[in-house]
C-alpha atoms as a PDB file:
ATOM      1  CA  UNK A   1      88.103  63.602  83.749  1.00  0.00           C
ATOM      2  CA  UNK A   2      90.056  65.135  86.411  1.00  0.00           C
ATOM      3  CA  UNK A   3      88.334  63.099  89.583  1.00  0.00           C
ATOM      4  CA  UNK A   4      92.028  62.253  90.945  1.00  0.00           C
ATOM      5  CA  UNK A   5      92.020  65.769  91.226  1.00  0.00           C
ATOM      6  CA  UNK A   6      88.649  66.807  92.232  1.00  0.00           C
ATOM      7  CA  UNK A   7      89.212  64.445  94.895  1.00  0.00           C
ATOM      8  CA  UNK A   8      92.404  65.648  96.159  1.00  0.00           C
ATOM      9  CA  UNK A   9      91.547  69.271  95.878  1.00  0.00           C
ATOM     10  CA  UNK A  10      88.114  68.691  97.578  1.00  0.00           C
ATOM     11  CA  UNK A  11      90.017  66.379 100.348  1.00  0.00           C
ATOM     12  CA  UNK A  12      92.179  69.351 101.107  1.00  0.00           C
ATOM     13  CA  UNK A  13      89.621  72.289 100.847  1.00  0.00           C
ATOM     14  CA  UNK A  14      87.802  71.191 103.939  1.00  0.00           C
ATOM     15  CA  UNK A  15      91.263  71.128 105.977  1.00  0.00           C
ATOM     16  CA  UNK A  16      91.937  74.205 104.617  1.00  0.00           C
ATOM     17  CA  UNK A  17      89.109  75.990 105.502  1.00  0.00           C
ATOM     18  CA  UNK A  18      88.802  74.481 108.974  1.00  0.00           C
ATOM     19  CA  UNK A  19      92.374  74.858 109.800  1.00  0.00           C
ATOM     20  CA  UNK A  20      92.921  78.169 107.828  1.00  0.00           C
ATOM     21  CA  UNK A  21      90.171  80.371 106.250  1.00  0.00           C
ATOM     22  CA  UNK A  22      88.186  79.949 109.949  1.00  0.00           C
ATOM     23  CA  UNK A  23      90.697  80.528 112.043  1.00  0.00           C
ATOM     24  CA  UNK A  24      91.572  84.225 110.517  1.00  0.00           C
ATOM     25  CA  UNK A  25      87.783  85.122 110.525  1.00  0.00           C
ATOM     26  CA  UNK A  26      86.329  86.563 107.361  1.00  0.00           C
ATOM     27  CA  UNK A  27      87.276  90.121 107.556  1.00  0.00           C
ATOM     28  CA  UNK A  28      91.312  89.032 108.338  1.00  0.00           C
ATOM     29  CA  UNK A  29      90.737  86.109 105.241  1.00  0.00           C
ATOM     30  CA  UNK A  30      89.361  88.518 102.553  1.00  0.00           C
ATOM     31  CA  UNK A  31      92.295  91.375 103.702  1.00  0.00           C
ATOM     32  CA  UNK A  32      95.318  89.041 103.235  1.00  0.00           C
ATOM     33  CA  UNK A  33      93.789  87.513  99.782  1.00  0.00           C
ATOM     34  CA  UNK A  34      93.469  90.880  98.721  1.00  0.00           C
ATOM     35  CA  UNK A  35      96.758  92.022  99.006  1.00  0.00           C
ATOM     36  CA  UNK A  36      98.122  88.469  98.209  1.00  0.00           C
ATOM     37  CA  UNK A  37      95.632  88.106  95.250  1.00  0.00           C
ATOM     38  CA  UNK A  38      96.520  91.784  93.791  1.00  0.00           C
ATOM     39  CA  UNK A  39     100.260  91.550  94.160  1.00  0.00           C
ATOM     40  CA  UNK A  40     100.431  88.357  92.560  1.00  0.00           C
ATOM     41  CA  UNK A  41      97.754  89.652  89.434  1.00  0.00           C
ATOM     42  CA  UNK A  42      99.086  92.827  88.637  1.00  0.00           C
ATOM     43  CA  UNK A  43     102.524  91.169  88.513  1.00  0.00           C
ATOM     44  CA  UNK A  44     101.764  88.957  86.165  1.00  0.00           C
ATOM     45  CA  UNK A  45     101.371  91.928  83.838  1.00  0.00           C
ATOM     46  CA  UNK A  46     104.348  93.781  84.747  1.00  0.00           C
ATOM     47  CA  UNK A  47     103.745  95.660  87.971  1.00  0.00           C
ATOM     48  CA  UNK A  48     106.740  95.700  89.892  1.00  0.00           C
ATOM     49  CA  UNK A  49     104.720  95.721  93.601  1.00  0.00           C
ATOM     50  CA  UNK A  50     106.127  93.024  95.671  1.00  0.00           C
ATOM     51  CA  UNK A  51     103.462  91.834  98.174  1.00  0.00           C
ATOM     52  CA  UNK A  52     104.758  93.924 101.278  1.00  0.00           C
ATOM     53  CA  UNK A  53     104.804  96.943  98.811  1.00  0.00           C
ATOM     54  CA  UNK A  54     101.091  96.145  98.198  1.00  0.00           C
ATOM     55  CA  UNK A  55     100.406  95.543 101.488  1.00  0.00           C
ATOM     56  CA  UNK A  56     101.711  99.236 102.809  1.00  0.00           C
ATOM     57  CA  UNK A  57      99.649 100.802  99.705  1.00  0.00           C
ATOM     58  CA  UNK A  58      96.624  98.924 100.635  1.00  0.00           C
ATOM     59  CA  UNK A  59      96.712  99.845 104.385  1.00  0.00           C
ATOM     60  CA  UNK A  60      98.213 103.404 104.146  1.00  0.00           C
ATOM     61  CA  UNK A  61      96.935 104.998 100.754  1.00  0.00           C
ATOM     62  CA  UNK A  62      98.344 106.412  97.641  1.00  0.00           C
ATOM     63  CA  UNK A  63     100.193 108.855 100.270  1.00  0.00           C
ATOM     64  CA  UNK A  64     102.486 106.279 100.840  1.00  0.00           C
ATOM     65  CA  UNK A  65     104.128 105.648  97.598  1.00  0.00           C
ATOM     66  CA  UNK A  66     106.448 102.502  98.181  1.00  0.00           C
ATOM     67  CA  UNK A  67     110.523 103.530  97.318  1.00  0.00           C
ATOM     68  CA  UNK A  68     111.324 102.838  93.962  1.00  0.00           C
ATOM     69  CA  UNK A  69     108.007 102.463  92.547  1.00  0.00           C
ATOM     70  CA  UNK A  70     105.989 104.867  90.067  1.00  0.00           C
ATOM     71  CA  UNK A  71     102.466 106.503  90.362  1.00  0.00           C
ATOM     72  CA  UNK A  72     101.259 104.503  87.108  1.00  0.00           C
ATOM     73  CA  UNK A  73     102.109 101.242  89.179  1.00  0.00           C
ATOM     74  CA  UNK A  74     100.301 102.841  92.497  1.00  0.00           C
ATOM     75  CA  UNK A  75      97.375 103.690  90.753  1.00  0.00           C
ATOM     76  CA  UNK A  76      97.084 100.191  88.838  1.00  0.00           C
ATOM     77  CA  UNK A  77      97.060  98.869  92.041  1.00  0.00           C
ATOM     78  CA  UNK A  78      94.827 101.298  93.700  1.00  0.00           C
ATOM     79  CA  UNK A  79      92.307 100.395  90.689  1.00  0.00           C
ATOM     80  CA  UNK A  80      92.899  96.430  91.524  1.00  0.00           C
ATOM     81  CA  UNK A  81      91.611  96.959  95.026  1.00  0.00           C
ATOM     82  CA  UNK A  82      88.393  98.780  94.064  1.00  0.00           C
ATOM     83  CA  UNK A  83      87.576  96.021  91.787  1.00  0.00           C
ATOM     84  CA  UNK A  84      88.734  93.202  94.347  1.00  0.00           C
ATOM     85  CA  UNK A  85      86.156  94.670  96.807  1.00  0.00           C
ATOM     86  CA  UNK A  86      83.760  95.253  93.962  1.00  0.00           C
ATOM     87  CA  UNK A  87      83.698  91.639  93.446  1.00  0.00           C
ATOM     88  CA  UNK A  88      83.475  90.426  97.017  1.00  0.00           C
ATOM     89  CA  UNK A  89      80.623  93.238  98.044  1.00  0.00           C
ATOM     90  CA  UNK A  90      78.766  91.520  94.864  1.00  0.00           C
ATOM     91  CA  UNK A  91      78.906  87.988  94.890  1.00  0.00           C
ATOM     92  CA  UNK A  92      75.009  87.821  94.700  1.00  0.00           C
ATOM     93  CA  UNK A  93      74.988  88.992  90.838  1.00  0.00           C
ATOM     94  CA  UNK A  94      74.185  87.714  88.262  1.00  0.00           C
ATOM     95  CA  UNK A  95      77.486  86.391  85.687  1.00  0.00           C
ATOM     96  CA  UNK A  96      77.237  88.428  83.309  1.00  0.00           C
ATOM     97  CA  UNK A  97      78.298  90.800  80.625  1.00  0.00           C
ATOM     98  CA  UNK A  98      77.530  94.147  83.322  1.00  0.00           C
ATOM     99  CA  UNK A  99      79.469  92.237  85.625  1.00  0.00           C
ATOM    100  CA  UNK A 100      82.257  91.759  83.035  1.00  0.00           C
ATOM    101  CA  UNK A 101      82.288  95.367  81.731  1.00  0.00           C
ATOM    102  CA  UNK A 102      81.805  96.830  85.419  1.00  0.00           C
ATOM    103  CA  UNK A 103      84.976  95.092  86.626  1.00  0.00           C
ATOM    104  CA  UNK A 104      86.689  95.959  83.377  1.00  0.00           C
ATOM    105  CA  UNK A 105      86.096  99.512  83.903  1.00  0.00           C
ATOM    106  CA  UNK A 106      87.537  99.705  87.737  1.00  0.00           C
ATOM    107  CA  UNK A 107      90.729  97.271  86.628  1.00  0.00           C
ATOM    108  CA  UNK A 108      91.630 100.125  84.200  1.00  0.00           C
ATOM    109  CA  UNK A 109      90.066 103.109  84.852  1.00  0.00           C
ATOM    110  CA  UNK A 110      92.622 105.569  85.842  1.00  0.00           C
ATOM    111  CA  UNK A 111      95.706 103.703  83.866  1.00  0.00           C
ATOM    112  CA  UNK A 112      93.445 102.937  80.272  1.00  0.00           C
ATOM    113  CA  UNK A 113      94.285 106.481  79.202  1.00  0.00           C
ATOM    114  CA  UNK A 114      98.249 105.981  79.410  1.00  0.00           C
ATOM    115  CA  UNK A 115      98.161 102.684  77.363  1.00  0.00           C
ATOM    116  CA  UNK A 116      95.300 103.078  75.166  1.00  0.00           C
ATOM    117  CA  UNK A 117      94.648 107.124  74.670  1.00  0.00           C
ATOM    118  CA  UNK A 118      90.843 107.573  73.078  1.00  0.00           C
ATOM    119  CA  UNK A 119      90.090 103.540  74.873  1.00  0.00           C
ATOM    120  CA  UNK A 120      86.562 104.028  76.932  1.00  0.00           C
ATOM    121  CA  UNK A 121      87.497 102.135  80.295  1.00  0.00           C
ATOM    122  CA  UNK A 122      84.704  98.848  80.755  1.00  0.00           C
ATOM    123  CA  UNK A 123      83.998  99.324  77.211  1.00  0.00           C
ATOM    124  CA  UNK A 124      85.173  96.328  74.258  1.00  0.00           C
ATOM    125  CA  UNK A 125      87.850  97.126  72.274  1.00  0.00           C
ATOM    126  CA  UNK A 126      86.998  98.608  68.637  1.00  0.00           C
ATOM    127  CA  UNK A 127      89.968  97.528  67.514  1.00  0.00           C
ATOM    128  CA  UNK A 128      92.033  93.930  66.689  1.00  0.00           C
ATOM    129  CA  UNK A 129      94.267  92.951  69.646  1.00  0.00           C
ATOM    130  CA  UNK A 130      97.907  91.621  70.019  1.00  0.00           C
ATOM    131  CA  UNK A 131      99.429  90.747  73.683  1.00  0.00           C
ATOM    132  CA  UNK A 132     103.390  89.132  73.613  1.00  0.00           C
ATOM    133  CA  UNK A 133     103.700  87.174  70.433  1.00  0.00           C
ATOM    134  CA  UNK A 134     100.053  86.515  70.024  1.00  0.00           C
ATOM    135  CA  UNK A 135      97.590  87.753  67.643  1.00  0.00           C
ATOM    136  CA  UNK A 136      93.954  88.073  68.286  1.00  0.00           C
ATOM    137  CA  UNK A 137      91.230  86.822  65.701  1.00  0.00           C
ATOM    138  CA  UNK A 138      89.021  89.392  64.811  1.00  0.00           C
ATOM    139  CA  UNK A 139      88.092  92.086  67.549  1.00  0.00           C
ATOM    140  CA  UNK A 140      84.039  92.251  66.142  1.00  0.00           C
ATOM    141  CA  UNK A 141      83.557  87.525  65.955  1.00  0.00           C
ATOM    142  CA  UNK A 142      85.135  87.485  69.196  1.00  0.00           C
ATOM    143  CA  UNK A 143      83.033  89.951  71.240  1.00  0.00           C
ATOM    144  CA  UNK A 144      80.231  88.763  69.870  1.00  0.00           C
ATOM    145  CA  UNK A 145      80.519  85.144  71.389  1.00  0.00           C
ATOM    146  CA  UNK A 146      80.981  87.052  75.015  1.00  0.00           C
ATOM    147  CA  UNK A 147      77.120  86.697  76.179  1.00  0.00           C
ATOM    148  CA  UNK A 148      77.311  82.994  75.090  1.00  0.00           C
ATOM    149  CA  UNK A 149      80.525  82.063  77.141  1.00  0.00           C
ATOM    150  CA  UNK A 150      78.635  83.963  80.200  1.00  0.00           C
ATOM    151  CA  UNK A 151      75.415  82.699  79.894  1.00  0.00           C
ATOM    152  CA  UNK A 152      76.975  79.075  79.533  1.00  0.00           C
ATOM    153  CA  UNK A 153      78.965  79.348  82.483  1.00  0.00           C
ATOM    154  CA  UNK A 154      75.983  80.353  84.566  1.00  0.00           C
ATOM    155  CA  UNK A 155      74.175  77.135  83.268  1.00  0.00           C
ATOM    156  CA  UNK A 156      77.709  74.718  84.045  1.00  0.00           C
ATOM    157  CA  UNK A 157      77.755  76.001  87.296  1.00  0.00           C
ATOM    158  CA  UNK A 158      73.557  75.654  87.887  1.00  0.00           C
ATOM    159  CA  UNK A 159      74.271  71.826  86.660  1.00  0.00           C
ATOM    160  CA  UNK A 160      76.708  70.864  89.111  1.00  0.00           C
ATOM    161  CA  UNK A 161      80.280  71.296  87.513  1.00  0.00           C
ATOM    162  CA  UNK A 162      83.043  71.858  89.595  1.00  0.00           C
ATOM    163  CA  UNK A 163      83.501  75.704  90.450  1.00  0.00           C
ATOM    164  CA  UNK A 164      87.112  75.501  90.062  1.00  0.00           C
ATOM    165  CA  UNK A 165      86.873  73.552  86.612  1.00  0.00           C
ATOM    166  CA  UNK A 166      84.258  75.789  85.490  1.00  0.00           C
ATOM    167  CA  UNK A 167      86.526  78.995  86.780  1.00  0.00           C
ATOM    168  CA  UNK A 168      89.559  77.804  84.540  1.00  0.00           C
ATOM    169  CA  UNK A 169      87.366  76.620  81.385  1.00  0.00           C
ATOM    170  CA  UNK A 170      85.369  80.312  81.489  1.00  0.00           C
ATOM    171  CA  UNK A 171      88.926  82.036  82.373  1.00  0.00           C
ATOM    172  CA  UNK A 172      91.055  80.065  79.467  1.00  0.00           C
ATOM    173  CA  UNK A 173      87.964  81.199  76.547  1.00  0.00           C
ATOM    174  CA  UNK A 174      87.525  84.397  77.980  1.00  0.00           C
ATOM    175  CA  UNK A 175      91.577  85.232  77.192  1.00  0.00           C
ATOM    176  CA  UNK A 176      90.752  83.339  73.959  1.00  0.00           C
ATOM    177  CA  UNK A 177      88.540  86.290  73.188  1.00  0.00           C
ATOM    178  CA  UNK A 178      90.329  89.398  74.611  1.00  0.00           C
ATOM    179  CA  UNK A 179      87.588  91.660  74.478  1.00  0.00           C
ATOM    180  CA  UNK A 180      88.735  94.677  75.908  1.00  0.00           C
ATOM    181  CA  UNK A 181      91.736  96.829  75.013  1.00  0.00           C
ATOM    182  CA  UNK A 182      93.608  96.983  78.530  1.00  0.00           C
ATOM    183  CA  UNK A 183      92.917  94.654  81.452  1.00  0.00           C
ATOM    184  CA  UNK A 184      91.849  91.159  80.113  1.00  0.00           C
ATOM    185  CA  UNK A 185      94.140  89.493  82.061  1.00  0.00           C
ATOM    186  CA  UNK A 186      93.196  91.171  85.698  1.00  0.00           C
ATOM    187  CA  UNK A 187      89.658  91.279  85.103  1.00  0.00           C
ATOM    188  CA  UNK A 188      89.847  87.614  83.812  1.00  0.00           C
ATOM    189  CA  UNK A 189      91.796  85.977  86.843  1.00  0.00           C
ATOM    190  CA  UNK A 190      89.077  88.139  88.987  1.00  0.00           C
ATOM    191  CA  UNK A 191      86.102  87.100  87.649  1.00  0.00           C
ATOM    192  CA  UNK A 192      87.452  83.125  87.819  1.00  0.00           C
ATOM    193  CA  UNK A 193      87.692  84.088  91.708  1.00  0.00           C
ATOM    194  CA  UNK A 194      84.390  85.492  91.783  1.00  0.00           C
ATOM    195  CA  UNK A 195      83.209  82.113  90.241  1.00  0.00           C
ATOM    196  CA  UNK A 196      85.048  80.543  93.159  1.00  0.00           C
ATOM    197  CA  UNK A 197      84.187  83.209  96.085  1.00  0.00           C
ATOM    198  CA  UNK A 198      80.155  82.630  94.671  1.00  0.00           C
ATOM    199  CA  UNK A 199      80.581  78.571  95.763  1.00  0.00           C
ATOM    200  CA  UNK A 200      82.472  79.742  98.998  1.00  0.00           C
ATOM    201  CA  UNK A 201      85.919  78.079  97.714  1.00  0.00           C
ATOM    202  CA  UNK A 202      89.181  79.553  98.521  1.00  0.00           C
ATOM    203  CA  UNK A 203      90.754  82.257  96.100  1.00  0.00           C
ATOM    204  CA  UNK A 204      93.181  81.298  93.449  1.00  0.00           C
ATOM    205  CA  UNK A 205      96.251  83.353  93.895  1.00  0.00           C
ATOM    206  CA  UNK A 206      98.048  82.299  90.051  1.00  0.00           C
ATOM    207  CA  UNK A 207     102.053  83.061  91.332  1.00  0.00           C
ATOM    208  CA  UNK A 208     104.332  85.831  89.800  1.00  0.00           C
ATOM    209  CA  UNK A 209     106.857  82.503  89.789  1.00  0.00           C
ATOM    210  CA  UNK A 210     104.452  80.649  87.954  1.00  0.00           C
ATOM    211  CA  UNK A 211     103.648  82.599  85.087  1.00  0.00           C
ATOM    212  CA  UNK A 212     105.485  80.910  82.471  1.00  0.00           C
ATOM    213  CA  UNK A 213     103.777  77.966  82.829  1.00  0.00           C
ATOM    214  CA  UNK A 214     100.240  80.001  83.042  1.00  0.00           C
ATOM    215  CA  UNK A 215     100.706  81.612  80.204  1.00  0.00           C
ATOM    216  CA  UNK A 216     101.907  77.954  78.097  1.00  0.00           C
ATOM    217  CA  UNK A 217      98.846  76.695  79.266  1.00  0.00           C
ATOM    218  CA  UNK A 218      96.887  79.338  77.713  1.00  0.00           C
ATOM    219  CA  UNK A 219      98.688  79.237  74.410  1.00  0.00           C
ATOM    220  CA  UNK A 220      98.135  75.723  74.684  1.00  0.00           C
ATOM    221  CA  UNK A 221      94.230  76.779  74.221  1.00  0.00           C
ATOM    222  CA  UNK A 222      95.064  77.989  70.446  1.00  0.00           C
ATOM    223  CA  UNK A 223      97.532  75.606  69.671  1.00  0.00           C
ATOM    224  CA  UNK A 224      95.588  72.568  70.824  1.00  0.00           C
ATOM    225  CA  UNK A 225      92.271  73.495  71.580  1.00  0.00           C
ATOM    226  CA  UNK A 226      91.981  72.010  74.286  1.00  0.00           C
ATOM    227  CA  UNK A 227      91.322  73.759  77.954  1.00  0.00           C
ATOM    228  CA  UNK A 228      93.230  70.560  79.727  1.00  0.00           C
ATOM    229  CA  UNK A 229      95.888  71.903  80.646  1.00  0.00           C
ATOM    230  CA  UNK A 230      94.515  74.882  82.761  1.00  0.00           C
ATOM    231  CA  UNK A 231      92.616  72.677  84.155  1.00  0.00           C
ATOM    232  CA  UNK A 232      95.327  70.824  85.582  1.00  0.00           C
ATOM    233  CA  UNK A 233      97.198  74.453  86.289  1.00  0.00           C
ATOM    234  CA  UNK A 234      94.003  75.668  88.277  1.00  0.00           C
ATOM    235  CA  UNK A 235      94.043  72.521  90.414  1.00  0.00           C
ATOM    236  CA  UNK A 236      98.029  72.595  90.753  1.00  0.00           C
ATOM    237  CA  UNK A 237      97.998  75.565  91.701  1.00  0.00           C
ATOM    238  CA  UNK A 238      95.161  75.437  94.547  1.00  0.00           C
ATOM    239  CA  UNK A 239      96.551  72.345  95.589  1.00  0.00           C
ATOM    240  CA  UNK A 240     100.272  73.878  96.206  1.00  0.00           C
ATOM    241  CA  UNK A 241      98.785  76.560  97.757  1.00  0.00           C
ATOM    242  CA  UNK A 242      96.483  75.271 100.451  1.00  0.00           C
ATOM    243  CA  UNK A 243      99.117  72.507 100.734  1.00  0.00           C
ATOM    244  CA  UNK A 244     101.633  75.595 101.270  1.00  0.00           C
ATOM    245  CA  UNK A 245     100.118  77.452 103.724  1.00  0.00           C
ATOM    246  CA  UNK A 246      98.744  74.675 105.939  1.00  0.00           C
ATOM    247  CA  UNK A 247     102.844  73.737 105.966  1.00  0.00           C
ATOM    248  CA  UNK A 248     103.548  77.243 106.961  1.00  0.00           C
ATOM    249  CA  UNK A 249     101.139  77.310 109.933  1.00  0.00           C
ATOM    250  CA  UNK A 250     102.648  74.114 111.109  1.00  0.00           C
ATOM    251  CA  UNK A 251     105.760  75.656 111.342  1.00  0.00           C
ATOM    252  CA  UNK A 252     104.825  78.249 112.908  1.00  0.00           C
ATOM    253  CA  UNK A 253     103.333  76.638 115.879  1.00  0.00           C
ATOM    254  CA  UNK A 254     106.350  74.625 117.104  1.00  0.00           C
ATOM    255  CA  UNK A 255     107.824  76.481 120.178  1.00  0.00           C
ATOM    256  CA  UNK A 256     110.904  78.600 118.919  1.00  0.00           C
ATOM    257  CA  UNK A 257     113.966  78.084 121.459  1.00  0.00           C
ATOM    258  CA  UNK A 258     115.434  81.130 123.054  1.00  0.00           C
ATOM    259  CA  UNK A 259     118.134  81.588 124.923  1.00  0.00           C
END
């Protein structure tokens, strides 16, 4: 399952990161994913930060609140970008519920106490969950299966599975669980990149534009169950991108005419 894909993705990952990830050098790579990455993320949840809004925020501090946009919104951001570079400055540990919890706690730590007054930031929730028009199973089952889905993912990616397979099966039961009271969606799309970072693949940036159909193919999990579909989403979605920005840099290339 999914080898037309593998095979595609794969095919276009090494002209990628020859033509793209190499070129910027790793310092230039990891700065625009972050801002691209974190835009995109905290968007998906509501943020209103367009990507040159998180740019200026990332490069000039929470001094420089962008025009039109609130402090709860800077500060969810600022709290992105300590667990982006959380994640990156640990790639060498272990998967697993400290790992979880610690990038939890810096997704929400100074924004959990508007949202969820009395919620302990990195901590699982100690109550049931709802998010849109879904209802969570029970808060106390569902945490409980958390070390298994780590400790499993560890082993599928020790036997050989495709990161970015593994990175959208782990990401689509993780939601499935929900175990914490703010942040499951951030901390869950950055952990899948840390999964990816970890094999030295190139981040998956999940579009504000394509949300609708992100969030179907989670549903899809409940309705379903089956993880197919966000399979398919994960590899669309790398796919357009690399395929995206490889088209851009051609572009940009060509000699512009002047007067």
């Amino acid at each position: 399952m999914f080898e037309r894909e593998t095979e595609q993705y794969e095919h276009l990952r090494q002209e990628y990161q020859q033509k793209i990830a190499d070129r910027m050098g790793r310092k230039q790579w990891m700065e625009y994913n972050e801002v691209l990455f974190s835009a995109h993320s905290c968007a998906i949840e509501g943020n209103s930060f367009t990507v040159d809004d998180t740019r200026i925020l990332r490069e000039q501090g929470m001094a420089m609140v962008p025009v039109g946009r609130s402090l709860l919104e800077c500060t969810e951001m600022a709290d992105h970008f300590r667990a982006f570079d959380y994640m990156v400055g640990h790639l060498d540990a272990p998967f697993d519920e400290a790992l979880l919890k610690e990038i939890n706690r810096l997704v929400t730590e100074h924004t959990l106490g508007y949202r969820a007054p009395g919620a302990v930031a990195g901590e699982y929730t100690t109550e049931d969950m709802a998010a849109g028009d879904t209802v969570f199973g029970d808060h106390e089952s569902l945490i409980a299966r958390v070390p298994s889905l780590m400790s499993s993912t560890e082993k599928a990616l020790a036997d050989g599975q495709h990161p970015l397979v593994v990175a959208a099966r782990w990401h689509g039961y993780y939601e499935y669980l929900h175990p914490f009271r703010d942040g499951n969606g951030r901390t869950g799309r950055l952990l899948s990149n840390f999964i990816l970072l970890r094999a030295e693949h190139p981040l998956l940036v999940i579009r504000l534009e394509d949300r609708a159909e992100y969030i179907a193919a989670l549903k899809l999990i409940r309705t379903e169950g089956t993880d197919e579909h966000l399979v398919s989403f994960f590899f669309k979605t790398a796919i357009e991108r690399m395929r995206d920005e490889m088209s851009q840099k051609r572009r940009n290339s060509l000699p512009m005419m002047f007067f």
